[in-house]
N, C-alpha and C. Protein backbone atom coordinates (compact mmCIF):
# COMPACT_ATOMS: atom_id res chain seq x y z
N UNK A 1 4.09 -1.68 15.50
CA UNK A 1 2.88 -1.46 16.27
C UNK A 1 2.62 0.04 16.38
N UNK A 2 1.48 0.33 16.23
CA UNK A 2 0.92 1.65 16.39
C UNK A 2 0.74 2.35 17.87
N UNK A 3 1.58 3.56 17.90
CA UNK A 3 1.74 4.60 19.10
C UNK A 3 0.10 4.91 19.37
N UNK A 4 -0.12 4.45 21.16
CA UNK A 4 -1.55 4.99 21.63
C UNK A 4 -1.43 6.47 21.44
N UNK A 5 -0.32 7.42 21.55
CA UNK A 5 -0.69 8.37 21.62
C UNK A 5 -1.23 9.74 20.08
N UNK A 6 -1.26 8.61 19.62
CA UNK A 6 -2.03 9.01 18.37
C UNK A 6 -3.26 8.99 18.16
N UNK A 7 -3.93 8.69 19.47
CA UNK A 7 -5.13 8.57 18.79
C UNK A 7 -6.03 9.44 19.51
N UNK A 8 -6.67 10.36 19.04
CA UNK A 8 -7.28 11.61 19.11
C UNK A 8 -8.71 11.90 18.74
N UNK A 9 -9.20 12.61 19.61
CA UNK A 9 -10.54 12.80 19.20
C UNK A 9 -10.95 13.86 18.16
N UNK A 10 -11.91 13.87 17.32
CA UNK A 10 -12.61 14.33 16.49
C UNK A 10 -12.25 15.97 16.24
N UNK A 11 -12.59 16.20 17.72
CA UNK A 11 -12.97 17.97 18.25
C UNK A 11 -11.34 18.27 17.87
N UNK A 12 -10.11 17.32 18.41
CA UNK A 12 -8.55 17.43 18.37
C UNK A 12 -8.23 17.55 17.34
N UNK A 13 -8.87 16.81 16.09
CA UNK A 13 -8.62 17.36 14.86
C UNK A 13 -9.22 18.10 14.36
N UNK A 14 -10.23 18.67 14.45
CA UNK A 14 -11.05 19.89 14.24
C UNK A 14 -10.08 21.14 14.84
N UNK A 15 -9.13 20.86 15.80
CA UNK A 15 -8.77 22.26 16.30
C UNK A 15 -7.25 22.37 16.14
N UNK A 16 -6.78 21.27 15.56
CA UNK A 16 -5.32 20.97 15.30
C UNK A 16 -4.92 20.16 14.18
N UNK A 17 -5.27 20.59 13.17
CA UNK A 17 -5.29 20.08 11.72
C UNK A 17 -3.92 20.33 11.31
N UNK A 18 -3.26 21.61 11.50
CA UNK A 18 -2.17 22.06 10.77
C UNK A 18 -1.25 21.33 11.85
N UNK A 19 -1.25 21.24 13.23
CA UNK A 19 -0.23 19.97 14.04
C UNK A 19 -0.01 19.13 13.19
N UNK A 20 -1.73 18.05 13.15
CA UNK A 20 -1.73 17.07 13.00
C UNK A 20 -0.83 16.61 11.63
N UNK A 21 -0.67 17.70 10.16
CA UNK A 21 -0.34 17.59 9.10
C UNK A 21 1.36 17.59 9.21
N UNK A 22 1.79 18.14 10.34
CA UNK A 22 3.27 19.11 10.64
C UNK A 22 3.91 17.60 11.10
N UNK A 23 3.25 16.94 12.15
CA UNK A 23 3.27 15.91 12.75
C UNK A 23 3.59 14.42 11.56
N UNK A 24 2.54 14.46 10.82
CA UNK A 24 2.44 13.32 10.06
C UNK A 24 3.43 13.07 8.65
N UNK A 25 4.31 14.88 8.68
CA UNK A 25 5.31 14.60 7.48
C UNK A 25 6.61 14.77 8.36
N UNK A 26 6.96 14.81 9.73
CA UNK A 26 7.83 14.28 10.30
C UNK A 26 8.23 13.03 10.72
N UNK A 27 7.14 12.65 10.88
CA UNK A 27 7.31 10.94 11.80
C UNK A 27 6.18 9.78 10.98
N UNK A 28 5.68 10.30 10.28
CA UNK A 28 4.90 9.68 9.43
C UNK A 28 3.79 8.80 10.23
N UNK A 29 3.75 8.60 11.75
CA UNK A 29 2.68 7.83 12.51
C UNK A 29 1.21 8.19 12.39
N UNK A 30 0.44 7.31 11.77
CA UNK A 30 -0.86 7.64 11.24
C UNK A 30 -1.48 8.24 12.67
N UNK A 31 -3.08 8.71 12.46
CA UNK A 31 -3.64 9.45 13.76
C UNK A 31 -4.85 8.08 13.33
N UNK A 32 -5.45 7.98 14.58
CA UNK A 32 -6.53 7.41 14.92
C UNK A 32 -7.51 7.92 15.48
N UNK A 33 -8.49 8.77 14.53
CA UNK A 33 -9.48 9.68 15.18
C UNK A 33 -10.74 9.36 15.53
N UNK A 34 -11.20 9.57 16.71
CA UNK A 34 -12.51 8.98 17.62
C UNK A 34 -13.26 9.58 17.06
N UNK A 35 -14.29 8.88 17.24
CA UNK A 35 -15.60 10.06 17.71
C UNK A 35 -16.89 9.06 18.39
N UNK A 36 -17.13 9.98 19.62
CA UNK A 36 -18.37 9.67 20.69
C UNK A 36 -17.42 8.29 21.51
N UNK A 37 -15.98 8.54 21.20
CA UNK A 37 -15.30 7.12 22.01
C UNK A 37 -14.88 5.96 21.41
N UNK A 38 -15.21 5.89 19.90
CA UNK A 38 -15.32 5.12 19.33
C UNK A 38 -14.16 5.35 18.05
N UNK A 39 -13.21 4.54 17.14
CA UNK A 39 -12.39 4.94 16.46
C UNK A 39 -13.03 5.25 15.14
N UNK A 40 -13.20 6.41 14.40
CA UNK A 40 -13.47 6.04 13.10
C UNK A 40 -13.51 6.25 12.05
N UNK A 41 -11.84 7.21 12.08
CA UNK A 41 -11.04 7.08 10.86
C UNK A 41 -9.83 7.14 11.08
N UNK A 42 -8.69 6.79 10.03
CA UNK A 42 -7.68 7.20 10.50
C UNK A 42 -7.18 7.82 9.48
N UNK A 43 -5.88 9.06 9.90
CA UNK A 43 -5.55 10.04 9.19
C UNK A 43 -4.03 9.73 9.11
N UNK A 44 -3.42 9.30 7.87
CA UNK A 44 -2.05 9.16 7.54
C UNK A 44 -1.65 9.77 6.22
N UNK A 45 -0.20 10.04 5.88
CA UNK A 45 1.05 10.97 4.73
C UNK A 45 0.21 10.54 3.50
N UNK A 46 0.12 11.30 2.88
CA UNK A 46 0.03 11.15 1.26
C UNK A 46 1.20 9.36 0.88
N UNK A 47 2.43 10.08 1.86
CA UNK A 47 3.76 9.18 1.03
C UNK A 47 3.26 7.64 1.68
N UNK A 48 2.58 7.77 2.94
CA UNK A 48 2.48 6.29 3.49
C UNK A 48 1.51 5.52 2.86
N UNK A 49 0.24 6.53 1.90
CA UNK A 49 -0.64 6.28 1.74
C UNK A 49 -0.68 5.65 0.19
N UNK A 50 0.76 6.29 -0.60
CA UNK A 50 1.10 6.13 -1.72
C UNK A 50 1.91 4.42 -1.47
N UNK A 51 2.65 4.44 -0.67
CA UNK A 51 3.57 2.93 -0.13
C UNK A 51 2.40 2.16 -0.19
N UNK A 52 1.29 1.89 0.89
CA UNK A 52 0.02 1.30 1.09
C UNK A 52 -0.08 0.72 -0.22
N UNK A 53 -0.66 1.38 -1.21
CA UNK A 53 -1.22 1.19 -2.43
C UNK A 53 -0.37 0.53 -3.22
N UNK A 54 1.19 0.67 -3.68
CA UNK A 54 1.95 -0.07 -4.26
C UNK A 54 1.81 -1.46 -3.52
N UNK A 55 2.15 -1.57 -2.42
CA UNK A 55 2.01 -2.76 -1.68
C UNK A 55 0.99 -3.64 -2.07
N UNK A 56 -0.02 -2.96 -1.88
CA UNK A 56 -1.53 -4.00 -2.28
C UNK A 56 -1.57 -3.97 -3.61
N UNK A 57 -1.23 -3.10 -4.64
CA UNK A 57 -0.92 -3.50 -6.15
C UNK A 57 0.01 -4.61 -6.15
N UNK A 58 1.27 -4.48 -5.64
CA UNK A 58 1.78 -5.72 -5.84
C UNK A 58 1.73 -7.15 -5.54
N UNK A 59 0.91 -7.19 -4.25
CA UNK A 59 0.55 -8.84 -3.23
C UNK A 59 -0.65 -8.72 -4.73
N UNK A 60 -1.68 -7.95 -5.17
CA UNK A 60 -2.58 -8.26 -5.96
C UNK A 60 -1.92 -9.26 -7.23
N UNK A 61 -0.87 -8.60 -7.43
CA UNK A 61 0.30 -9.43 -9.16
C UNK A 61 0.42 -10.55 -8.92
N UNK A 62 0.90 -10.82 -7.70
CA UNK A 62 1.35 -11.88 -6.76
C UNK A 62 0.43 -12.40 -6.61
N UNK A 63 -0.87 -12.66 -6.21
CA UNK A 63 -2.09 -13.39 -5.75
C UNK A 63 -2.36 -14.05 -7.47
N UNK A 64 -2.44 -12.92 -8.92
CA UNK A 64 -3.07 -14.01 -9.39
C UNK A 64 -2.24 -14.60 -10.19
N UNK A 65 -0.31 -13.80 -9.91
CA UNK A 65 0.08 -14.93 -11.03
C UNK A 65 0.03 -16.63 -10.17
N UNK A 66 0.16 -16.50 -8.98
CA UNK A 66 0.34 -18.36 -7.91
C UNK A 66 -1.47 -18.45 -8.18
N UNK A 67 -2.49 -18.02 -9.00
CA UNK A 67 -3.31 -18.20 -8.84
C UNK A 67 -3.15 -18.96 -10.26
N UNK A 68 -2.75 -18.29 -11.48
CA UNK A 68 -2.15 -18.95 -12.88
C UNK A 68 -1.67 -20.26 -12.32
N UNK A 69 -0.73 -19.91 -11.81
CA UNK A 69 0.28 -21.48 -11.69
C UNK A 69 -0.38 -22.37 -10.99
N UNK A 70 -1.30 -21.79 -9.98
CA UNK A 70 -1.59 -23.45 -9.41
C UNK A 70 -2.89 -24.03 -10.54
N UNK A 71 -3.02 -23.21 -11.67
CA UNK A 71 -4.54 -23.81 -12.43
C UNK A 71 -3.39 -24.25 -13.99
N UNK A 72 -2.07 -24.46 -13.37
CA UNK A 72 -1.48 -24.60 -14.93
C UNK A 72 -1.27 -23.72 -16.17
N UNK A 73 -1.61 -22.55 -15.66
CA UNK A 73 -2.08 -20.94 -16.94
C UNK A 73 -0.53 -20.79 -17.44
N UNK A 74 0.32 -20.96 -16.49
CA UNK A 74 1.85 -20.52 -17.10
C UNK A 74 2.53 -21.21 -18.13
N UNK A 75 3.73 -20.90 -18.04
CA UNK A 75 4.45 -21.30 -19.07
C UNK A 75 5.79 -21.80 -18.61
N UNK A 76 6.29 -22.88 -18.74
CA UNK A 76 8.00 -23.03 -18.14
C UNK A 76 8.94 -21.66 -18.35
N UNK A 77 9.80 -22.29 -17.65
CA UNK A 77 11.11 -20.79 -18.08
C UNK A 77 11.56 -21.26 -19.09
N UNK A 78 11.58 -22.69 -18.93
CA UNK A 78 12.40 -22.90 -21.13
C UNK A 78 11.74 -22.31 -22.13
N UNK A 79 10.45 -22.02 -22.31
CA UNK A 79 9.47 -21.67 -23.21
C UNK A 79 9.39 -20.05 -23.14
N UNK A 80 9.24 -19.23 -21.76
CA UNK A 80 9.62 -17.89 -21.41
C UNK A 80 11.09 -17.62 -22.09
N UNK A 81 11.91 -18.07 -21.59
CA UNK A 81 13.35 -17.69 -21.95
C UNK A 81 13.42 -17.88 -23.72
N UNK A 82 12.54 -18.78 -24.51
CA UNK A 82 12.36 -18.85 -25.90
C UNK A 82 11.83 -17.81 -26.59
N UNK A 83 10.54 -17.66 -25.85
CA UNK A 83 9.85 -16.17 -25.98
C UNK A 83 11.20 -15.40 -26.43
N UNK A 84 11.31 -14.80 -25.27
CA UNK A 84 12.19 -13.84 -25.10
C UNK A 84 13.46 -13.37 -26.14
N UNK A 85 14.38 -15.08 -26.68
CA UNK A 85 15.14 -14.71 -27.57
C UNK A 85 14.11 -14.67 -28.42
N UNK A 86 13.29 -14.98 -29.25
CA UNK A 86 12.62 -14.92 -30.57
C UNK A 86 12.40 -13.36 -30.35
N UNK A 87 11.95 -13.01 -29.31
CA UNK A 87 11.49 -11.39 -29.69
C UNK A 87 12.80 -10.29 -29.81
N UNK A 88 13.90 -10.94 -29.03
CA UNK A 88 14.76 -10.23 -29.79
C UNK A 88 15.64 -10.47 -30.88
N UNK A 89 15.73 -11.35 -31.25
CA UNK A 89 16.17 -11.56 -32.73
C UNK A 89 15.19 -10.84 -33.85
N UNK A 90 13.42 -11.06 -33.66
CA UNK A 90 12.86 -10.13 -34.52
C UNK A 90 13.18 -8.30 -34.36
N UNK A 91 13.56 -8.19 -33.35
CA UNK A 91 13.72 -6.59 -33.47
C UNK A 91 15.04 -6.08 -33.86
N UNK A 92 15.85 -7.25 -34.88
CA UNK A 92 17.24 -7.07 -35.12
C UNK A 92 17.20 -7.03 -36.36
């Protein structure tokens, strides 16, 4: 769960950018920046932002290979595992 005290107004990051950066490669807790009261952006690490993205690349692999299998697109593992020796016996 995300720390309330991260979340900061607009003007706070306008006047504390180099904190906010000092802050976010120590503890890595994203900022939640207002404006007029309202939340509406948030500011998190390159590294958390890089994790993020693998993550949703991978649930994406994941979404359409069970999307293959439930329409029948795959292949058994007897037939995979066949694959597999045939391709290495040809590279022998």
């Amino acid at each position: 769960m995300q720390s309330t005290a991260n979340i900061k107004s607009i003007s706070y990051l306008k006047s504390h950018a180099a904190q906010i950066s000092e802050d976010l490669e120590l503890n890595g807790n994203p900022f939640i920046i207002t404006q007029n009261g309202e939340a509406s952006m948030v500011i998190e690490s390159v590294r958390e932002f890089q994790e993020k993205e693998a993550l949703i690349a991978a649930l994406k692999i994941i979404a359409l290979g069970e999307k293959d299998r439930l329409q029948n697109k795959g292949i058994s593992v007897d037939e995979s595992r066949a694959q597999l020796l045939a391709a290495r016996k040809s590279r022998k």
